[in-house]
Protein backbone atom coordinates (compact mmCIF):
# COMPACT_ATOMS: atom_id res chain seq x y z
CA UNK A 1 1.41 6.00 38.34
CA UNK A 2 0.92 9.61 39.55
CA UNK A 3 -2.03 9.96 37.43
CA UNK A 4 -4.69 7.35 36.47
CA UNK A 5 -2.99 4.12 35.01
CA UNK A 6 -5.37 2.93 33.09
CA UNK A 7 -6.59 6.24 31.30
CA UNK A 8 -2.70 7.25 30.91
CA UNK A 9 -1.45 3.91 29.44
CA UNK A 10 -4.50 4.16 27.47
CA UNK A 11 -3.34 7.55 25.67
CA UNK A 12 -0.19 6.39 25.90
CA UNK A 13 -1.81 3.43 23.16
CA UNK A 14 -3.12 6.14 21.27
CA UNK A 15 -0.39 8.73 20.86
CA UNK A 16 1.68 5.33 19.26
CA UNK A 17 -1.46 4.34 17.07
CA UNK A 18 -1.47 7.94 15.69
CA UNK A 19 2.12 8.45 15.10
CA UNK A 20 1.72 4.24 13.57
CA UNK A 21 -0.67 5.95 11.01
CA UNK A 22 0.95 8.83 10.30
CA UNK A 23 4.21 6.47 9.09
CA UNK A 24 1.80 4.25 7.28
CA UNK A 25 0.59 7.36 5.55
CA UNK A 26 3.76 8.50 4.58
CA UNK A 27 5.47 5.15 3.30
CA UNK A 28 2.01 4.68 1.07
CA UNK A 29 1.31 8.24 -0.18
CA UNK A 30 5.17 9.39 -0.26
CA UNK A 31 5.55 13.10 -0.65
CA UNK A 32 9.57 13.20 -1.71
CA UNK A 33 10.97 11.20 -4.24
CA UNK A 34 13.52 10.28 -1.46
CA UNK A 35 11.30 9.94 1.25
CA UNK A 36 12.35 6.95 3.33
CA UNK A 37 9.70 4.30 2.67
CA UNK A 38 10.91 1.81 4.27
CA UNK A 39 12.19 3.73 7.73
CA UNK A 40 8.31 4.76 7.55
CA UNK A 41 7.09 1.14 7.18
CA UNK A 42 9.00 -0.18 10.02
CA UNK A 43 8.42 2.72 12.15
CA UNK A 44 4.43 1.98 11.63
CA UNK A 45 4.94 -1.63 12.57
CA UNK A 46 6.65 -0.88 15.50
CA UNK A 47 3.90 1.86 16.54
CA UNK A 48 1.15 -0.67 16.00
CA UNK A 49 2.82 -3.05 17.55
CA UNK A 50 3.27 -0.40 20.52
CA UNK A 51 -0.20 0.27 20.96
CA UNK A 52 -1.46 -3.10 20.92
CA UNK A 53 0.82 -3.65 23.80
CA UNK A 54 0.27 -0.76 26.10
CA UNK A 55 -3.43 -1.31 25.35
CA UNK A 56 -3.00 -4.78 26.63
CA UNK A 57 -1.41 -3.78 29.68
CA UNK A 58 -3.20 -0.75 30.47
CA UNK A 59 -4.50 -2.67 34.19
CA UNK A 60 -0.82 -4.02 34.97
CA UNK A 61 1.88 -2.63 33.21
CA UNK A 62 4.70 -1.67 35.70
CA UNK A 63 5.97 1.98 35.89
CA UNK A 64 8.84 1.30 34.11
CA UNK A 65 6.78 0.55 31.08
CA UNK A 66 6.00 3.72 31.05
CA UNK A 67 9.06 5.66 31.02
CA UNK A 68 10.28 2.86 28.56
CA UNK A 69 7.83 3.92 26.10
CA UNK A 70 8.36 7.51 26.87
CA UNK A 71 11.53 7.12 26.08
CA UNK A 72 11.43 4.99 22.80
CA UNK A 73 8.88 7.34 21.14
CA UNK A 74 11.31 9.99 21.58
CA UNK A 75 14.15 7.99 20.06
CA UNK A 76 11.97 6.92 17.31
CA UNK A 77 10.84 10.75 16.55
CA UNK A 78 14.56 11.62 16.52
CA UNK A 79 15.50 8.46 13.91
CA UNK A 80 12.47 9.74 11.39
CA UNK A 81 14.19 13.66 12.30
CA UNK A 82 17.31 12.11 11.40
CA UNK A 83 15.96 11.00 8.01
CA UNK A 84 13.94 13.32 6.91
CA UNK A 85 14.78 14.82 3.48
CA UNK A 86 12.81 18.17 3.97
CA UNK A 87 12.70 20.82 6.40
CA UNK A 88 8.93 20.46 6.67
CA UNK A 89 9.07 17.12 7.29
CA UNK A 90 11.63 17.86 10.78
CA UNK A 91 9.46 20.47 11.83
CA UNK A 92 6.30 17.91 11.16
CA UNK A 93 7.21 16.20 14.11
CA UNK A 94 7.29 19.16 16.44
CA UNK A 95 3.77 17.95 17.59
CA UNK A 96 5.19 14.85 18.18
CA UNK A 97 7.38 16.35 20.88
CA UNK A 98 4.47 18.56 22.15
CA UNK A 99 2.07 15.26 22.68
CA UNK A 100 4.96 13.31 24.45
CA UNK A 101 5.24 16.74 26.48
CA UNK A 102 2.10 16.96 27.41
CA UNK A 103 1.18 13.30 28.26
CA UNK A 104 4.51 12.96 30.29
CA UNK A 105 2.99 15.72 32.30
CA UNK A 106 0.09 14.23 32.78
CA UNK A 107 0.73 10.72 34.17
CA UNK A 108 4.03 11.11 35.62
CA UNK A 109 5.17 12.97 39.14
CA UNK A 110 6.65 16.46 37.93
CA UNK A 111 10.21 15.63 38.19
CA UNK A 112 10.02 12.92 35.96
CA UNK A 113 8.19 14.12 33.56
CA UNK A 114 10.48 17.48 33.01
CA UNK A 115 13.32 14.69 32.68
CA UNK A 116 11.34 12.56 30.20
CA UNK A 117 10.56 16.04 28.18
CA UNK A 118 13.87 17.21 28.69
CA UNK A 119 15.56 14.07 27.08
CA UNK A 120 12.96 13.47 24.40
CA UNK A 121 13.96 17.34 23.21
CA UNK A 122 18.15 16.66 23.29
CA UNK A 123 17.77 13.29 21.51
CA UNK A 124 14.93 14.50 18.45
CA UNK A 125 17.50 17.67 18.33
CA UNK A 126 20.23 15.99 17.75
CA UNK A 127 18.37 13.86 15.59
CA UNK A 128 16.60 16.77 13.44
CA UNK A 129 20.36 18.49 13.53
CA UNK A 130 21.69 15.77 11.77
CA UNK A 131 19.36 15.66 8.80
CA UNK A 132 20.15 16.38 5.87
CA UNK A 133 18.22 19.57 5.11
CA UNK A 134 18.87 22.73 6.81
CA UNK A 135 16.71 26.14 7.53
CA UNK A 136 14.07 24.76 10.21
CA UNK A 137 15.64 26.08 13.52
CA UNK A 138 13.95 29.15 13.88
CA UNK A 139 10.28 26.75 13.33
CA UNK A 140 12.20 24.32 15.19
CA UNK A 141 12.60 26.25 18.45
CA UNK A 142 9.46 27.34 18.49
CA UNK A 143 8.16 23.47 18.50
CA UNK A 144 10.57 22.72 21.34
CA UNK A 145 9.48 26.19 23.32
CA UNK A 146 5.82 25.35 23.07
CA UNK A 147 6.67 21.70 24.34
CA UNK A 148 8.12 22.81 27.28
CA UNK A 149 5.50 25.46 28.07
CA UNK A 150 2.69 22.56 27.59
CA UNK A 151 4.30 19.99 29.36
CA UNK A 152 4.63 22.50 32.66
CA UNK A 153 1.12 23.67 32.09
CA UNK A 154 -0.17 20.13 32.39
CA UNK A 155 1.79 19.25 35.49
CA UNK A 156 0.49 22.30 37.25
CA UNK A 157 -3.07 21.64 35.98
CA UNK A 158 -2.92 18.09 36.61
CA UNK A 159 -1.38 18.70 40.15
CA UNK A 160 -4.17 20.92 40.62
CA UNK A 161 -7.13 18.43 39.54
CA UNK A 162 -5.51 15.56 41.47
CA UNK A 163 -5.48 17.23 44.53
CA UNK A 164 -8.69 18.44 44.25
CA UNK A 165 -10.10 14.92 44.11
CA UNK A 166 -8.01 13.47 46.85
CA UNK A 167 -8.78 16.54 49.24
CA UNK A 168 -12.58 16.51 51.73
CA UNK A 169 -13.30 20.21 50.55
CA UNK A 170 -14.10 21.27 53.98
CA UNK A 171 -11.67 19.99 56.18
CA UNK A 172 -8.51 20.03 53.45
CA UNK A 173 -7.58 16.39 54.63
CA UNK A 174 -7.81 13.19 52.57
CA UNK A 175 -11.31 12.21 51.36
CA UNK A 176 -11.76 9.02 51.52
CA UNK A 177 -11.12 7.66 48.07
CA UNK A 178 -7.32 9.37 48.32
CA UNK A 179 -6.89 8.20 52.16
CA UNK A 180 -8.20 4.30 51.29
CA UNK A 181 -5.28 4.24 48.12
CA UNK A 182 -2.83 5.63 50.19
CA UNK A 183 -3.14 3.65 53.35
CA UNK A 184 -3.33 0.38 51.15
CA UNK A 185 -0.35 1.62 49.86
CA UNK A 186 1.08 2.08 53.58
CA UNK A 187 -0.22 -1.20 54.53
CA UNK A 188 1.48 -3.63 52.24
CA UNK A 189 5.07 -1.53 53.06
CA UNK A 190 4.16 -2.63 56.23
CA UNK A 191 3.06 -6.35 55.35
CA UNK A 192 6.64 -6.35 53.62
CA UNK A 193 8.35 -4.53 56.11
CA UNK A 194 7.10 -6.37 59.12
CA UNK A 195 6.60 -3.00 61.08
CA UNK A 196 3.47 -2.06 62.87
CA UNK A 197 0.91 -0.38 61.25
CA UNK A 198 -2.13 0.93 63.83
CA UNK A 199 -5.82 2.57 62.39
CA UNK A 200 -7.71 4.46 63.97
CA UNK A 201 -11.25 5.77 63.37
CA UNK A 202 -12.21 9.06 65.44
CA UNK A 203 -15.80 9.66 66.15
CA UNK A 204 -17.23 13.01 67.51
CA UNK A 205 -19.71 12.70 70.71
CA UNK A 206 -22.98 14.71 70.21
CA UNK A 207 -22.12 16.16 67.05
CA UNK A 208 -25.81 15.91 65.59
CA UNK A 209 -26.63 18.61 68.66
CA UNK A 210 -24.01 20.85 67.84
CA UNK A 211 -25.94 20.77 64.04
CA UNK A 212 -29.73 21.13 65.88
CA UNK A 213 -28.68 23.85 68.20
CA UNK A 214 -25.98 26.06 66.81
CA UNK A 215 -26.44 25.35 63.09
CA UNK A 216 -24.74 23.34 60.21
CA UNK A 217 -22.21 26.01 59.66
CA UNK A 218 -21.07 25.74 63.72
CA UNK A 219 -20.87 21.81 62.79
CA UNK A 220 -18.63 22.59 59.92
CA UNK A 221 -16.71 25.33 61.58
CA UNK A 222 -16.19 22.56 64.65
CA UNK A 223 -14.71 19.63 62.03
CA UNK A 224 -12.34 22.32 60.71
CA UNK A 225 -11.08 22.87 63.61
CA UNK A 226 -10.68 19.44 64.93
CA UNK A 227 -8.78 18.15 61.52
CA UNK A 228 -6.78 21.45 62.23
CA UNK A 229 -5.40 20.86 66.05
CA UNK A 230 -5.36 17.08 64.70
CA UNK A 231 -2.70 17.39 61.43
CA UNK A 232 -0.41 19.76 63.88
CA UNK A 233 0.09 16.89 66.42
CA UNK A 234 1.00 14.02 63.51
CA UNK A 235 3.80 12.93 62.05
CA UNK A 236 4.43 13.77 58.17
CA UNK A 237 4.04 9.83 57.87
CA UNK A 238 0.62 9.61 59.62
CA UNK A 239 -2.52 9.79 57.30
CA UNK A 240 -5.28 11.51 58.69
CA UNK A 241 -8.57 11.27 56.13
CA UNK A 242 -12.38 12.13 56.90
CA UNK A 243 -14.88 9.04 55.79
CA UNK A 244 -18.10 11.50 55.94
CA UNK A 245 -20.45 13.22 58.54
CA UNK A 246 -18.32 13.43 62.05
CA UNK A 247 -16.32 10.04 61.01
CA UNK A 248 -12.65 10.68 60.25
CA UNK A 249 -9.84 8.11 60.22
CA UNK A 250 -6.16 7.70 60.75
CA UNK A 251 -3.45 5.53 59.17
CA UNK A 252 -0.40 5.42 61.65
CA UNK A 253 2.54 3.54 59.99
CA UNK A 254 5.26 1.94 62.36
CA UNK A 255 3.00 2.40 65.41
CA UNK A 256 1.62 -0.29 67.17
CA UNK A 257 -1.37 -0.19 69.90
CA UNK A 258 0.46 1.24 72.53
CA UNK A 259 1.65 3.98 70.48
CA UNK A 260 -1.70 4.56 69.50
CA UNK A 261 -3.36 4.92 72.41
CA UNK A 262 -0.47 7.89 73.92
CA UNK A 263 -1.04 9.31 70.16
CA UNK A 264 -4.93 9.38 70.61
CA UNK A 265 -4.63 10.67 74.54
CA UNK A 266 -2.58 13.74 72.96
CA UNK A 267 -5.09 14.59 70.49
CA UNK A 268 -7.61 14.30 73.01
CA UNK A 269 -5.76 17.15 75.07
CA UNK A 270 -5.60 19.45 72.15
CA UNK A 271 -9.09 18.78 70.50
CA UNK A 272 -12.50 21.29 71.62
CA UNK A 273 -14.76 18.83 71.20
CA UNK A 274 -14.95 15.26 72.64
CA UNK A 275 -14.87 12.04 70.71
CA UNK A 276 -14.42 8.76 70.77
CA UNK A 277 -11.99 6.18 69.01
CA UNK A 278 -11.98 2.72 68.05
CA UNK A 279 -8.34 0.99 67.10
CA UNK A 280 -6.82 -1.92 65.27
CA UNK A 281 -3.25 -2.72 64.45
CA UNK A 282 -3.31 -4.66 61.38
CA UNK A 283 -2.28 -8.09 61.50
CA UNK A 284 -0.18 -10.91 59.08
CA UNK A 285 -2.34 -11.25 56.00
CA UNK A 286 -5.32 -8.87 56.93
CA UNK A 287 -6.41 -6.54 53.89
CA UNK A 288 -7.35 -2.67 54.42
CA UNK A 289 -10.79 -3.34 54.79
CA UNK A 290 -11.03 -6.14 57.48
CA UNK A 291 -8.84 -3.78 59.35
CA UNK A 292 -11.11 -0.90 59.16
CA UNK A 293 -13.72 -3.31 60.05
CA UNK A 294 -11.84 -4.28 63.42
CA UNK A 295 -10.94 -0.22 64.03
CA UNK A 296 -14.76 0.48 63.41
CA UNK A 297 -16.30 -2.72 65.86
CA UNK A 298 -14.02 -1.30 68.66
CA UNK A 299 -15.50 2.53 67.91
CA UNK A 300 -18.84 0.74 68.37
CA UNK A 301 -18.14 -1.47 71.53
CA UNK A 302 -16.36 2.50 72.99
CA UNK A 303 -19.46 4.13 72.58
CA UNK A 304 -21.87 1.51 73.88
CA UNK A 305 -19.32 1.25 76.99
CA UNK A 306 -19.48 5.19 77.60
CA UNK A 307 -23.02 4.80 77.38
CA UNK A 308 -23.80 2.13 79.60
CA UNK A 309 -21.02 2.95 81.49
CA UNK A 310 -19.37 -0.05 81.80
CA UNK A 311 -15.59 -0.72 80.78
CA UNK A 312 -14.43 -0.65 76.87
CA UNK A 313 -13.68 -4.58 75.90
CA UNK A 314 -10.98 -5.32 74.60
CA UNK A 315 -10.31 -6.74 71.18
């Protein structure tokens, strides 16, 4: 999901258990002698029954659940439009439409969530046009209007927040929470795929001097400008991340160790500042972490070499 699962399936639960008691209110406290008591009834059975569910599956529901759900809420909202025997009671469920709006845009990617808004509008629309009472469009509008201008507002905001917290603040690459769920991600396409994937963790030499004898901010203004010359020599597939301090990492789909090595001699020739590497191409079965493991032993066994001077082993 493009924003947290759990917490979105988890409003997702709610937004069903409110519009569940907000039928259940209706059918028991009708406020039309032809209100439809029985629609209302169902419709809070199938809410409750809606939020017990997504609540349930809030760890492991697919993606499609999602959308589904999306989408039946908004066909729901358009049967009640449909029946509603006042004008107040279509333009009640402009929230409706507003809370779908803004949810949409905040667990789905931006494209689908415009098309999940845009379809839940057309179908309650059509439904609230084909009720029986007339005289809401102007309110109407104004419902759908303020949907739309939510449901944008939370995909920008949300776009914002989430790549804030995937982003190391002062080198603009992936922090290492955002570059560990991506390159798991990366890694099982590759477990399925059976192509090559290579890590990579980068290492600067002497970088605690540059900190004692130039200052923190020269040490900052150094790792800025290695992630820099680094992210112009990648691919658009690679994943370069920083793990902390000096220690940054890279993810290199369909690139095996030889690959590797002529990717890591080029950033050598561009970067200001030595460093060192340690590598590991991932292997049938392995999970992220035993290959970062691997990646980080050989970093350990190049430094030791460089300082003895004796020749890196290889893994």
């Amino acid at each position: 999901m493009h924003g947290d699962r759990r917490g979105g399936l988890g409003l997702l639960a709610l937004l069903y258990g409110c519009a569940a008691a907000m039928c259940a209110a209706g059918a028991l406290w009708p406020m039309h002698p032809r209100t439809p008591v029985v629609l209302l009834t169902a419709l809070a059975a199938v809410g409750a029954l809606g939020c017990a569910t997504l609540w349930h599956l809030r760890d492991r529901a697919p993606m499609v659940l999602v959308h589904a759900a999306l989408a039946l809420l908004s066909v729901l909202t358009a049967v009640l439009a449909w029946r509603s025997v006042t004008a107040v009671g279509v333009v009640g469920l402009g929230p409706v439409l507003v809370a779908l709006g803004v949810l949409a845009g905040h667990v789905l990617p931006p494209a689908a969530a415009r098309l999940q808004v845009a379809g839940g509008v057309a179908v309650v629309t059509a439904g609230a046009l084909a009720a029986a009472p007339g005289g809401f469009l102007s309110s109407w509008l104004a419902a759908v209007v303020t949907a739309a201008v939510l449901t944008e507002a939370q995909i920008r905001q949300s776009g914002t927040l989430r790549h804030a917290a995937g982003t190391d603040p002062l080198t603009g690459v992936a922090n290492r929470r955002a570059w560990e769920a991506e390159a798991t991600g990366l890694l099982a396409l590759a477990s399925r795929t059976g192509e090559p994937l290579t890590l990579a963790v980068l290492d600067l030499d002497g970088f605690k001097a540059v900190n004692d004898t130039a200052g923190h901010s020269a040490g900052d203004a150094l790792l800025r400008s290695l992630a820099t010359q680094w992210s112009a020599e990648l691919r658009r597939s690679d994943l370069l991340g920083r793990l902390g301090g000096d220690e940054f990492v890279l993810c290199l789909p369909g690139t095996d160790a030889g690959r590797c090595a002529e990717l890591l001699e080029r950033l050598q020739a561009v970067s200001i500042s030595p460093w060192s590497a340690g590598t590991a191409t991932a292997r049938p079965g392995e999970d992220l972490d035993a290959v970062l493991a691997r990646a980080d032993a050989a970093l350990y066994r190049e430094k030791s070499a460089r300082r003895s001077g004796r020749p890196t082993p290889v893994d």
